[in-house]
PDB file of N, CA and C in Angstrom:
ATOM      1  N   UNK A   1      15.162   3.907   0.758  1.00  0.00           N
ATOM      2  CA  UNK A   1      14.021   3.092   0.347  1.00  0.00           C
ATOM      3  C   UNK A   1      12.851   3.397   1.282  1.00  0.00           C
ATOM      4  N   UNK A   2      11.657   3.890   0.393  1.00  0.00           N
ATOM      5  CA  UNK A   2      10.757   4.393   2.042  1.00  0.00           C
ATOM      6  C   UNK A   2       9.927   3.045   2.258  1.00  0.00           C
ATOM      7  N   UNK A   3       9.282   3.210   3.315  1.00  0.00           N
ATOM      8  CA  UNK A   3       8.460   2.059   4.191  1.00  0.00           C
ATOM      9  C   UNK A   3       7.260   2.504   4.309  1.00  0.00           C
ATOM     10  N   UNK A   4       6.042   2.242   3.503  1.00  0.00           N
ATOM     11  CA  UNK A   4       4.845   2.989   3.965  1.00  0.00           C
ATOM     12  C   UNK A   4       3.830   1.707   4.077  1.00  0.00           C
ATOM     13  N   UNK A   5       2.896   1.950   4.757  1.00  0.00           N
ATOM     14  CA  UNK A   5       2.104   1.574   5.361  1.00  0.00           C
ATOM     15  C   UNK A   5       1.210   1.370   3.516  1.00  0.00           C
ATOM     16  N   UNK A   6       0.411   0.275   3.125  1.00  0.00           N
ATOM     17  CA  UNK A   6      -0.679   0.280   2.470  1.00  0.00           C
ATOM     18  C   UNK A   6      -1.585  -0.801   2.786  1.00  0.00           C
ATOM     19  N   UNK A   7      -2.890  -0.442   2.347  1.00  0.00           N
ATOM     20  CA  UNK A   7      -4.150  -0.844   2.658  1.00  0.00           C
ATOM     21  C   UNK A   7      -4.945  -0.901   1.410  1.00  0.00           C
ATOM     22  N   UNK A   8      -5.619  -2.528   1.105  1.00  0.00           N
ATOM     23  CA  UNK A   8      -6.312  -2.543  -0.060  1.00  0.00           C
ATOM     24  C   UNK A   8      -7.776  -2.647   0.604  1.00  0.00           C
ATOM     25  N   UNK A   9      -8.796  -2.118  -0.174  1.00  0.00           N
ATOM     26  CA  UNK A   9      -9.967  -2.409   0.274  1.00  0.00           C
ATOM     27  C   UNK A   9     -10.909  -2.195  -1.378  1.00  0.00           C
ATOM     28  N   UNK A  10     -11.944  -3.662  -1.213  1.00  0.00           N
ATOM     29  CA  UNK A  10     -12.295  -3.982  -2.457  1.00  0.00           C
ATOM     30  C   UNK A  10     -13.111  -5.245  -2.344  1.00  0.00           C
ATOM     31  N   UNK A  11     -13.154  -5.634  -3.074  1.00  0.00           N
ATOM     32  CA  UNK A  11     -14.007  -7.004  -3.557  1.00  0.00           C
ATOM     33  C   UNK A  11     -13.351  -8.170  -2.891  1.00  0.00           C
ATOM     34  N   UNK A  12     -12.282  -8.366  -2.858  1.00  0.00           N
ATOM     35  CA  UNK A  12     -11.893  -9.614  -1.869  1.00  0.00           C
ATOM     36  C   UNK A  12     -11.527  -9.048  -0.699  1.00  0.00           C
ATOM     37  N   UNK A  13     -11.381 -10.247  -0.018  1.00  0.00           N
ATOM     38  CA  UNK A  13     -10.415  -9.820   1.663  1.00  0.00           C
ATOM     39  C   UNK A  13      -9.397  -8.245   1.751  1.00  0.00           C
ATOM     40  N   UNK A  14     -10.015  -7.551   2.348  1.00  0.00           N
ATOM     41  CA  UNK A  14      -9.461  -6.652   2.451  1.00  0.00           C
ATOM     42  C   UNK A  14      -8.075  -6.968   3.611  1.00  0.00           C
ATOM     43  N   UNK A  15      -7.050  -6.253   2.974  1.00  0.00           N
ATOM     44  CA  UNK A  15      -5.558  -6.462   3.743  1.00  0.00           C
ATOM     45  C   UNK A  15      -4.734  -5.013   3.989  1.00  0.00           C
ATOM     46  N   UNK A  16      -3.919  -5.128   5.054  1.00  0.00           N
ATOM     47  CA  UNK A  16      -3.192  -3.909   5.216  1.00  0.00           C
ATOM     48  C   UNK A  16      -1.665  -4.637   5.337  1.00  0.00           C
ATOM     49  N   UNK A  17      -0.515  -3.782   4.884  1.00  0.00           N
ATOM     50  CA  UNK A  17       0.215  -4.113   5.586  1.00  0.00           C
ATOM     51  C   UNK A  17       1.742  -3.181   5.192  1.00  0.00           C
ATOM     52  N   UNK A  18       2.905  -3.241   5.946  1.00  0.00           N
ATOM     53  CA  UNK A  18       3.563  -2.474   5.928  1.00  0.00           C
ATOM     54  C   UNK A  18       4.639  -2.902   4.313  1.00  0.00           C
ATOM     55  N   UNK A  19       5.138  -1.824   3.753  1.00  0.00           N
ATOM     56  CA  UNK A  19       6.073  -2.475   2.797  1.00  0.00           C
ATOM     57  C   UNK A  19       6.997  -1.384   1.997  1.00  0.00           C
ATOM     58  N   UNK A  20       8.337  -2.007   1.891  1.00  0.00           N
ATOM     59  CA  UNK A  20       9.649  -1.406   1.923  1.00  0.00           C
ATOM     60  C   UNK A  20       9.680  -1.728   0.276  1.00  0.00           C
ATOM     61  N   UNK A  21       9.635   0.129  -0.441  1.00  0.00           N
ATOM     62  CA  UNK A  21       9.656   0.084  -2.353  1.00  0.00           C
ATOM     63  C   UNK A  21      10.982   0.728  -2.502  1.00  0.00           C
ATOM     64  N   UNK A  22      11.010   0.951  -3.951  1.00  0.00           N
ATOM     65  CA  UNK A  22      11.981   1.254  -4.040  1.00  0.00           C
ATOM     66  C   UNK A  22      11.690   2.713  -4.888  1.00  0.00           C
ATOM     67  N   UNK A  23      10.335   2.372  -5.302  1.00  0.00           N
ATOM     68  CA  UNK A  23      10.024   3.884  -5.991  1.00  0.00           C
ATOM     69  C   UNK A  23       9.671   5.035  -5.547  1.00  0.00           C
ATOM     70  N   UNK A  24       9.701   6.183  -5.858  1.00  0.00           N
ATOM     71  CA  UNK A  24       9.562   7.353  -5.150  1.00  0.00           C
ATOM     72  C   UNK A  24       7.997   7.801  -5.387  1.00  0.00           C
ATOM     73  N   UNK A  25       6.764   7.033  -6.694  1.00  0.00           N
ATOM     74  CA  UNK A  25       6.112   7.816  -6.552  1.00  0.00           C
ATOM     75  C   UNK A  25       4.775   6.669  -6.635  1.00  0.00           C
ATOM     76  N   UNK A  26       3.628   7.182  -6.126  1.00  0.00           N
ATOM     77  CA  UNK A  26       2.608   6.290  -6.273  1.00  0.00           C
ATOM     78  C   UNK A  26       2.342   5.286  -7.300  1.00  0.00           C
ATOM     79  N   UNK A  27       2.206   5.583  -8.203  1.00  0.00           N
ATOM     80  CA  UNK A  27       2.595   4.479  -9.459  1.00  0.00           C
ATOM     81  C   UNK A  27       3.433   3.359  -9.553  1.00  0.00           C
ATOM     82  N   UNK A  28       4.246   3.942  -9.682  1.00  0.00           N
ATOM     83  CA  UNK A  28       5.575   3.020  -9.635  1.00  0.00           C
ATOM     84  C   UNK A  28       5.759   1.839  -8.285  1.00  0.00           C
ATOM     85  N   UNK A  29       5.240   2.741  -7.107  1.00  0.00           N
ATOM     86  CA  UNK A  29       5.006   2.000  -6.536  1.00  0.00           C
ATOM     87  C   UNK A  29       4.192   0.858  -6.113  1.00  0.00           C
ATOM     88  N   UNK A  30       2.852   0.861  -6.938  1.00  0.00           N
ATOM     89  CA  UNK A  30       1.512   0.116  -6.922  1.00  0.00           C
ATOM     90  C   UNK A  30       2.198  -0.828  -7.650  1.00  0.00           C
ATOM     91  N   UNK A  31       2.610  -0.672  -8.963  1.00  0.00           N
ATOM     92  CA  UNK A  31       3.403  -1.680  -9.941  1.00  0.00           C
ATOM     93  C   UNK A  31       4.460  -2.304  -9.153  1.00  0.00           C
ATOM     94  N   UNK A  32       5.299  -2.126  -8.340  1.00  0.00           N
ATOM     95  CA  UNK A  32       6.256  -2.869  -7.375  1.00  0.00           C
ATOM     96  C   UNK A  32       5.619  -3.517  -6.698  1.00  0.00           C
ATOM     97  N   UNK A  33       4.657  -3.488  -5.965  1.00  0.00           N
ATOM     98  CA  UNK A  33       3.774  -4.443  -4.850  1.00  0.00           C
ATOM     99  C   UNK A  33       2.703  -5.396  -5.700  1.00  0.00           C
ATOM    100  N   UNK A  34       2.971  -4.938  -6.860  1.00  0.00           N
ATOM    101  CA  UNK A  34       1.633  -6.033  -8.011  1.00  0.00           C
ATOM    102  C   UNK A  34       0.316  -4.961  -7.902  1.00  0.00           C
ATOM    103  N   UNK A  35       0.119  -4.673  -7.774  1.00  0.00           N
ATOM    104  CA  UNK A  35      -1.244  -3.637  -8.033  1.00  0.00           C
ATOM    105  C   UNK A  35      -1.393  -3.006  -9.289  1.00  0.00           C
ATOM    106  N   UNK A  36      -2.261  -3.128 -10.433  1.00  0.00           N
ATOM    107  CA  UNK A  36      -2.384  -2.264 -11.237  1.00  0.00           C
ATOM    108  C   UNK A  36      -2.985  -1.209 -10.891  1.00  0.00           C
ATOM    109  N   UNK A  37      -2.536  -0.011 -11.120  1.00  0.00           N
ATOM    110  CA  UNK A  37      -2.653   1.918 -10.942  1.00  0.00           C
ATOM    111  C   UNK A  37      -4.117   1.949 -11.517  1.00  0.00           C
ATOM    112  N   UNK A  38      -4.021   1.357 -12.801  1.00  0.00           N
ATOM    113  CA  UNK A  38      -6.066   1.761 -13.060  1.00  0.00           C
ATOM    114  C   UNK A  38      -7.004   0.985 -12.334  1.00  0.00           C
ATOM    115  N   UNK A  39      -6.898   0.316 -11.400  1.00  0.00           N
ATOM    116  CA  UNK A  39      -7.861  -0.486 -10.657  1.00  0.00           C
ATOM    117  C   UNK A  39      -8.539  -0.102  -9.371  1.00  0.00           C
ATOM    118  N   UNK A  40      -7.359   1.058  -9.173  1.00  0.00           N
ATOM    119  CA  UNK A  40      -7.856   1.710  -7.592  1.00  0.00           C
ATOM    120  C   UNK A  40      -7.465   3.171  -7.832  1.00  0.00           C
ATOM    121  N   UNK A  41      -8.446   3.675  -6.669  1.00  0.00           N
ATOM    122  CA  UNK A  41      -8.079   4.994  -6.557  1.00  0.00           C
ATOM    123  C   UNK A  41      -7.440   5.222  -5.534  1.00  0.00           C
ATOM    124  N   UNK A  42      -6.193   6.144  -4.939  1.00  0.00           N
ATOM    125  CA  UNK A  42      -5.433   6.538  -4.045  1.00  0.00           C
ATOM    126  C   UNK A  42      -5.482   7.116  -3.198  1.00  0.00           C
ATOM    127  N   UNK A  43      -5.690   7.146  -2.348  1.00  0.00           N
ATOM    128  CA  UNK A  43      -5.806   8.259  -1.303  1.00  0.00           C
ATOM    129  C   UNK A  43      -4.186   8.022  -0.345  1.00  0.00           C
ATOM    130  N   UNK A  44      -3.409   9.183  -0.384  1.00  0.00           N
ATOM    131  CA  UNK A  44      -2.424   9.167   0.837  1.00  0.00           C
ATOM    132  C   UNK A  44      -2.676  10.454   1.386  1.00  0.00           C
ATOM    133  N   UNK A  45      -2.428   9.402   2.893  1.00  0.00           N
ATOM    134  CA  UNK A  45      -2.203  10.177   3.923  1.00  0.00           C
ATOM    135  C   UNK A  45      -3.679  10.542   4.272  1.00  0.00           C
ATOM    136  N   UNK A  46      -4.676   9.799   3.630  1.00  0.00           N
ATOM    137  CA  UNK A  46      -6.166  10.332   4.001  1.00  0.00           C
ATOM    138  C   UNK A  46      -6.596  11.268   2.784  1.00  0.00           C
ATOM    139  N   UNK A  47      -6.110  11.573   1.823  1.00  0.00           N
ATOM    140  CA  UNK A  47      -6.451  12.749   0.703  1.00  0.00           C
ATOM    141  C   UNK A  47      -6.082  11.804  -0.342  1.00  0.00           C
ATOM    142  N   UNK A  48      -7.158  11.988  -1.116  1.00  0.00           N
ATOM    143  CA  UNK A  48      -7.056  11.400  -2.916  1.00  0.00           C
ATOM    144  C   UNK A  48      -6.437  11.859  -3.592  1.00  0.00           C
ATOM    145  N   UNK A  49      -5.050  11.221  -4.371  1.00  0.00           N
ATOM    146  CA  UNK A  49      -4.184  12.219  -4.739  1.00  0.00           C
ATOM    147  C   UNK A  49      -4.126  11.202  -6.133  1.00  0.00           C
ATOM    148  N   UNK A  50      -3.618  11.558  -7.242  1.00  0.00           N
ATOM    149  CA  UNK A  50      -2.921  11.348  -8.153  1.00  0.00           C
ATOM    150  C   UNK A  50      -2.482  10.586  -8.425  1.00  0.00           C
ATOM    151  N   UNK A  51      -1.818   9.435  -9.282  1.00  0.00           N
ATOM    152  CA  UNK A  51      -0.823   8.599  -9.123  1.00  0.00           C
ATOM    153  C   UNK A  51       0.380   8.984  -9.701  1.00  0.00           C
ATOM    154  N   UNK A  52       1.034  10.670  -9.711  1.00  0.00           N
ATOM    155  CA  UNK A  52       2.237  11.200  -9.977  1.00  0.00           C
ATOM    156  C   UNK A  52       2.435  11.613  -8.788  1.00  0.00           C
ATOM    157  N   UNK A  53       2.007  11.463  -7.479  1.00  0.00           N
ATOM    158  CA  UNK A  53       2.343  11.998  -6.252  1.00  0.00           C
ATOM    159  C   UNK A  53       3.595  11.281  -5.807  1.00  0.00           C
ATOM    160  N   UNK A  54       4.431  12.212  -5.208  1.00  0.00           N
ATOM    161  CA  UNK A  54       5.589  11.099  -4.504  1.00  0.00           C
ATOM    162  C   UNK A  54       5.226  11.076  -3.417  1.00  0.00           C
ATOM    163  N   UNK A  55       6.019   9.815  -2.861  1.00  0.00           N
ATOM    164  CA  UNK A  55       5.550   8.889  -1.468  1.00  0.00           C
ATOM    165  C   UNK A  55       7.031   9.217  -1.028  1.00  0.00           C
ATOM    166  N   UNK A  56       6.882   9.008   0.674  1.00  0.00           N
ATOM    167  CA  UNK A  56       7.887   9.253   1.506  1.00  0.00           C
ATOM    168  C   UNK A  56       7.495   8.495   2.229  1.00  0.00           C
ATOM    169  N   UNK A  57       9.060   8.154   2.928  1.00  0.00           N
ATOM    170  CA  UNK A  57       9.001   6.992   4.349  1.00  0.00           C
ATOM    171  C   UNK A  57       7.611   7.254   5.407  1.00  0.00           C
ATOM    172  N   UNK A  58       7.018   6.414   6.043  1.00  0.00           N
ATOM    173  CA  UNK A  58       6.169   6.797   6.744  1.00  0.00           C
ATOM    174  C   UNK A  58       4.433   7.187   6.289  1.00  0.00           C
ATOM    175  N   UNK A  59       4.547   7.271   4.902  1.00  0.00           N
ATOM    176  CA  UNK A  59       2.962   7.681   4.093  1.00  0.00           C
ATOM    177  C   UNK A  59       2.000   6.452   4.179  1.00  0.00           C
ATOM    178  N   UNK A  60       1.121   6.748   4.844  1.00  0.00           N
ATOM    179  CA  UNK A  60      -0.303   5.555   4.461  1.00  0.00           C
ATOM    180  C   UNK A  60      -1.059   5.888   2.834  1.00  0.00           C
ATOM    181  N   UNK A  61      -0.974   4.426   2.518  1.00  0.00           N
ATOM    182  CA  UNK A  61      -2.051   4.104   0.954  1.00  0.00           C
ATOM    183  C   UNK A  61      -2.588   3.363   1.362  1.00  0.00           C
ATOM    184  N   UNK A  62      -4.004   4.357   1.103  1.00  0.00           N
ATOM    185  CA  UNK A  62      -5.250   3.698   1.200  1.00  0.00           C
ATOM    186  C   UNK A  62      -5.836   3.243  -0.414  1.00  0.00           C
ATOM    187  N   UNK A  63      -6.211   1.959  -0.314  1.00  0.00           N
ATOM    188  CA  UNK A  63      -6.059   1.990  -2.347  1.00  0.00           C
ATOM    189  C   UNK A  63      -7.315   1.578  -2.325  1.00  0.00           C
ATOM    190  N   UNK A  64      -8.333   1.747  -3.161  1.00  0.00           N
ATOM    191  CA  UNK A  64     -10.346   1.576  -2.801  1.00  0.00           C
ATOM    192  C   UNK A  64     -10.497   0.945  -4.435  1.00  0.00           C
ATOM    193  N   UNK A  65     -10.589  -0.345  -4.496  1.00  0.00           N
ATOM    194  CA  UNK A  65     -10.769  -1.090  -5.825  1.00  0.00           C
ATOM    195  C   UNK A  65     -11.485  -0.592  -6.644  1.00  0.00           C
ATOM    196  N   UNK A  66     -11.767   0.216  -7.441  1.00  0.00           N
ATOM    197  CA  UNK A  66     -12.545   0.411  -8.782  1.00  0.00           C
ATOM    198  C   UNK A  66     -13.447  -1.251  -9.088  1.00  0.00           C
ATOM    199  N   UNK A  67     -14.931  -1.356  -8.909  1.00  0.00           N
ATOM    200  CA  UNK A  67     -15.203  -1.858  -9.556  1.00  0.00           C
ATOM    201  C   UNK A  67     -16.451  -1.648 -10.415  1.00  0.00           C
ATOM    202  N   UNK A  68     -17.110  -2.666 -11.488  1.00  0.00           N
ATOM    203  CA  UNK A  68     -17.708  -2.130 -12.373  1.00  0.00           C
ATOM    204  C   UNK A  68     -18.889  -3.085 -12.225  1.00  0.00           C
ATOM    205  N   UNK A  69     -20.162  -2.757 -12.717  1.00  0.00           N
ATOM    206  CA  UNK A  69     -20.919  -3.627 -12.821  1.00  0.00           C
ATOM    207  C   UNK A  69     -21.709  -3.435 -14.296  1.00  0.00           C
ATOM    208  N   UNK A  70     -21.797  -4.956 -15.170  1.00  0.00           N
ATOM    209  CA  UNK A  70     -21.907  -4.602 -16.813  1.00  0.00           C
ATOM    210  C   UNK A  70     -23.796  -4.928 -16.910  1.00  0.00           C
TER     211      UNK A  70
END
């Protein structure tokens, strides 16, 4: 089960914190912690990647809120 480090930053209180998934890949994993995948963009490890990237023990997500103004 990996342990990675994530970080939301966005429109409310921005939070970091450590957390133990069970999925192997960015997606899956945003959906395990409650995050919807179309709301943010990804960056691990410091690089904007995909949300088919797999995650490993030890990876920082940095997740940057998508927002819109109508």
């Amino acid at each position: 089960m990996p342990r990675i480090k994530v970080t939301l930053r966005g429109r409310k209180k921005p939070w970091s914190r450590d957390v133990d998934v069970r999925a192997s890949i960015v997606e899956e994993a945003l959906v395990e912690i409650g995050i919807n995948p179309l709301e943010v963009l990804v960056k691990l490890n410091g690089d904007f990647v995909p949300d088919i990237e797999r995650i490993r023990t030890g990876d920082s997500l940095e997740l940057l809120e998508i927002t819109s103004r109508g």
